[in-house]
N, C-alpha and C. Protein backbone atom coordinates (compact mmCIF):
# COMPACT_ATOMS: atom_id res chain seq x y z
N UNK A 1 18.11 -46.37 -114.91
CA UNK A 1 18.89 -47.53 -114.51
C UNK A 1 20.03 -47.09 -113.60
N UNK A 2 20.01 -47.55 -112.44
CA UNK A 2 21.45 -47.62 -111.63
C UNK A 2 22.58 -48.04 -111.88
N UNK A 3 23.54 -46.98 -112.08
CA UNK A 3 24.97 -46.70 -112.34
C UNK A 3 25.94 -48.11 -111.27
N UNK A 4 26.17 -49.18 -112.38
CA UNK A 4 26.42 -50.58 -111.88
C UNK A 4 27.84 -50.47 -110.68
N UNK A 5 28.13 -49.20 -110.99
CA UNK A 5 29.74 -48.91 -110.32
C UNK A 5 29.17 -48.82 -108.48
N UNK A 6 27.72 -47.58 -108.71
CA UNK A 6 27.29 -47.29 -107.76
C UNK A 6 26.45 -48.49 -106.96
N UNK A 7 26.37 -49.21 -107.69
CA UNK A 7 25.52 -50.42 -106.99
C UNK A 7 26.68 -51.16 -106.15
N UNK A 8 27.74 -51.31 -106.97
CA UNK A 8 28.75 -52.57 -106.01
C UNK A 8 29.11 -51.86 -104.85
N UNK A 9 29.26 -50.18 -104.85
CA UNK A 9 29.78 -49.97 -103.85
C UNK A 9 28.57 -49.46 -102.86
N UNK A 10 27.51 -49.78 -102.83
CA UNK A 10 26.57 -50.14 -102.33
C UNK A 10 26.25 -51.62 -101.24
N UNK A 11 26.63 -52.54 -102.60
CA UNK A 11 26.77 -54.03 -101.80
C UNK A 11 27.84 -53.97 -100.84
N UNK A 12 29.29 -53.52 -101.20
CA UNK A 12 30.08 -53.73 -100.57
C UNK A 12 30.25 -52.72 -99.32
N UNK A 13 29.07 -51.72 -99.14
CA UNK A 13 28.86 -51.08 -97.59
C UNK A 13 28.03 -52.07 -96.94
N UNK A 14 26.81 -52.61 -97.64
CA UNK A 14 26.12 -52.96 -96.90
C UNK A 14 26.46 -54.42 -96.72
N UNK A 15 27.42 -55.38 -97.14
CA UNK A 15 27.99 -56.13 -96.49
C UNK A 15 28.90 -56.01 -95.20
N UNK A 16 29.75 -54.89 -94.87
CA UNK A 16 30.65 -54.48 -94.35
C UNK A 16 29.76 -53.86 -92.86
N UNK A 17 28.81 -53.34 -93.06
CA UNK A 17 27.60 -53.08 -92.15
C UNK A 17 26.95 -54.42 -91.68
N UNK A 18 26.44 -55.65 -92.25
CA UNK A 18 26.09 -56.50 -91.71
C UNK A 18 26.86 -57.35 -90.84
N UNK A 19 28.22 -57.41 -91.38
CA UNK A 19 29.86 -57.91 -90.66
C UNK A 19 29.92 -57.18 -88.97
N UNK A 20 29.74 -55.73 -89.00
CA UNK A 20 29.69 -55.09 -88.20
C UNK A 20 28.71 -55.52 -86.99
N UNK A 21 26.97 -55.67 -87.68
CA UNK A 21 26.26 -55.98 -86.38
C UNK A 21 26.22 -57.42 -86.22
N UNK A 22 26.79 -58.21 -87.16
CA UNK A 22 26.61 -59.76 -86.25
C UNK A 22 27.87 -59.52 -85.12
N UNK A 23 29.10 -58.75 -84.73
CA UNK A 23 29.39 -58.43 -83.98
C UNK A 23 29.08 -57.71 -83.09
N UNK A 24 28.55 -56.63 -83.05
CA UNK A 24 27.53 -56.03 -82.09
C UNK A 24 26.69 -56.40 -81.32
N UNK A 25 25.91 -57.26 -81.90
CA UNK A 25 24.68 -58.48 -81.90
C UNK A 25 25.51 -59.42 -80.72
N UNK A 26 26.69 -60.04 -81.01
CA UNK A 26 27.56 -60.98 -79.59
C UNK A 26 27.77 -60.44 -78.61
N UNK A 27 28.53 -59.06 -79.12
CA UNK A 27 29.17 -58.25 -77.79
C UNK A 27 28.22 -58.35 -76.85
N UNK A 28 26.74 -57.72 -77.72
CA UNK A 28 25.77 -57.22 -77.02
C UNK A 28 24.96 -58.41 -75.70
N UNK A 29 25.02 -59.56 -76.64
CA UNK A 29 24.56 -60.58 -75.82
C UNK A 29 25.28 -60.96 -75.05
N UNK A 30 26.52 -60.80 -75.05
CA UNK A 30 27.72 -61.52 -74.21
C UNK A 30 27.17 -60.32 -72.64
N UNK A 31 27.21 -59.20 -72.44
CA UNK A 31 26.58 -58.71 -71.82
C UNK A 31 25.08 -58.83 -71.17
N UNK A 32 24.31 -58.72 -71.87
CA UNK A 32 23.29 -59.44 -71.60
C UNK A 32 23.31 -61.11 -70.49
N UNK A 33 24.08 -61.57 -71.10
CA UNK A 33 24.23 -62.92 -70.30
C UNK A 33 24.33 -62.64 -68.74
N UNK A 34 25.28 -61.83 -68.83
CA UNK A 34 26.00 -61.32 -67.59
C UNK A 34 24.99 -60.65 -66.65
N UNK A 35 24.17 -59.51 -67.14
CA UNK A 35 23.41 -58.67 -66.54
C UNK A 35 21.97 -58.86 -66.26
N UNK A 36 21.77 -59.05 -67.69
CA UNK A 36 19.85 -59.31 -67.83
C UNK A 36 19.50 -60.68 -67.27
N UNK A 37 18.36 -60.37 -66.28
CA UNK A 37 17.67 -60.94 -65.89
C UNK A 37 16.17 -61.38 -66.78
N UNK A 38 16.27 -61.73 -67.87
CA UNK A 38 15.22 -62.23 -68.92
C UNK A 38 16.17 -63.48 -69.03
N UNK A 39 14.78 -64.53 -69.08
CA UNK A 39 15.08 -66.01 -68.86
C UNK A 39 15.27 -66.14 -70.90
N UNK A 40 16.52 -65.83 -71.35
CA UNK A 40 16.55 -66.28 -72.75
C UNK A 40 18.70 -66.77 -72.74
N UNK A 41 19.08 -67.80 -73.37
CA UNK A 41 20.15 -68.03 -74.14
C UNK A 41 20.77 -67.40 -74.60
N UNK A 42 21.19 -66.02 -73.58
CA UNK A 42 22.16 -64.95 -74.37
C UNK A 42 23.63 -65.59 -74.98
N UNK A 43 23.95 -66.06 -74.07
CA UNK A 43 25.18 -67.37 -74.61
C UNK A 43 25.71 -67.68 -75.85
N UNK A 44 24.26 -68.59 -75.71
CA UNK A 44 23.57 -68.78 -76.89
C UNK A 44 23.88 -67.88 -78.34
N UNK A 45 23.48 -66.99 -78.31
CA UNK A 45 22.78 -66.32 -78.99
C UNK A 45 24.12 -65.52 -79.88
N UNK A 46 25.03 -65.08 -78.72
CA UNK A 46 26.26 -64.41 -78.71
C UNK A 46 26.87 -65.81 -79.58
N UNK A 47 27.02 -66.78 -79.64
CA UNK A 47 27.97 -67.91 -80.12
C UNK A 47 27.07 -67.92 -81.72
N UNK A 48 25.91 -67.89 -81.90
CA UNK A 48 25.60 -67.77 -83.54
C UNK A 48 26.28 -66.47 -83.98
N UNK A 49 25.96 -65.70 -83.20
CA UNK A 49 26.18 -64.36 -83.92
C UNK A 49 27.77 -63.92 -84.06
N UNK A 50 28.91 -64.52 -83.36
CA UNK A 50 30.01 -64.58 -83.57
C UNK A 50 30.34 -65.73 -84.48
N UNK A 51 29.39 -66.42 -84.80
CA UNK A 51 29.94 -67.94 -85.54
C UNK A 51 29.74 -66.77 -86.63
N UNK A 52 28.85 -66.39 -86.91
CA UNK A 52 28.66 -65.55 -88.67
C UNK A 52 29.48 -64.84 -88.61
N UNK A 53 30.19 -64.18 -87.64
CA UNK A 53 31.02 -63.08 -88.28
C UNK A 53 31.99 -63.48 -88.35
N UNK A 54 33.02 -64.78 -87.99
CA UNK A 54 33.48 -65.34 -88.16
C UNK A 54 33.99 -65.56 -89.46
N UNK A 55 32.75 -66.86 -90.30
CA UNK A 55 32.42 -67.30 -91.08
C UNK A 55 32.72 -66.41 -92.12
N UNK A 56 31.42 -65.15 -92.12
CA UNK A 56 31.53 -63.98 -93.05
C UNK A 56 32.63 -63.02 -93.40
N UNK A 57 33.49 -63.02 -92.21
CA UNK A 57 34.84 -61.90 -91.96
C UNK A 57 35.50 -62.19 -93.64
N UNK A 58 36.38 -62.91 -93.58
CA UNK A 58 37.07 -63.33 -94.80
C UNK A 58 36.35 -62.81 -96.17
N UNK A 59 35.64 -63.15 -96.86
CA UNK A 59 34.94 -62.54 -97.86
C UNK A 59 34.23 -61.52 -97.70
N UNK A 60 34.04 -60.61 -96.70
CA UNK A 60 33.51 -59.66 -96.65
C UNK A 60 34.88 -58.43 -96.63
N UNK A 61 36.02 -58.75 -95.97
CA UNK A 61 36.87 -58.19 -95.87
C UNK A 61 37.77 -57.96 -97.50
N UNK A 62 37.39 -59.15 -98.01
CA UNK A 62 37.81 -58.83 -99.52
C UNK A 62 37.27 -58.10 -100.61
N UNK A 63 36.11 -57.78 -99.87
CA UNK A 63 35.21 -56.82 -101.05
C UNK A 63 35.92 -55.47 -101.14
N UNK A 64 36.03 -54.52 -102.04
CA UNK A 64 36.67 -53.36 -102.61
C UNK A 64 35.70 -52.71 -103.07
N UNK A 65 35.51 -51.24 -102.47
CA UNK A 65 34.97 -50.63 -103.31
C UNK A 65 35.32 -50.17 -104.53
N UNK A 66 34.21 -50.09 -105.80
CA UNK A 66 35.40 -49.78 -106.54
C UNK A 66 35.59 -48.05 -107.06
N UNK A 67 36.71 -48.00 -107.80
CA UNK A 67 37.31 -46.92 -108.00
C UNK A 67 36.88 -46.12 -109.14
């Protein structure tokens, strides 16, 4: 059985990692918009992916690993 201490601080990387690429994910498209010539809604795409990190920032920022 997994050591429950080691699990939260598990969740609370891999929340802190997902926080990370829905920002990455905008930057990335926000560029894209600009450069790439592929007919897709980088815009678009960049405005969901900053809406979540947004959204997510706050409670993700409150998670603690614990001690």
């Amino acid at each position: 059985m997994a050591d429950p201490r080691e699990l939260e601080t598990l969740y609370v990387q891999v929340n802190k990692f997902a926080l990370a690429s829905h920002f990455f994910w905008g930057f990335w498209a926000l560029i894209q918009a600009k450069y790439s010539s592929i007919d897709f809604d980088f815009l678009g795409y960049a405005v969901l992916r900053f809406n979540q990190y947004f959204k997510t920032k706050p409670a993700v920022m409150a998670l603690q690993i614990p001690e």
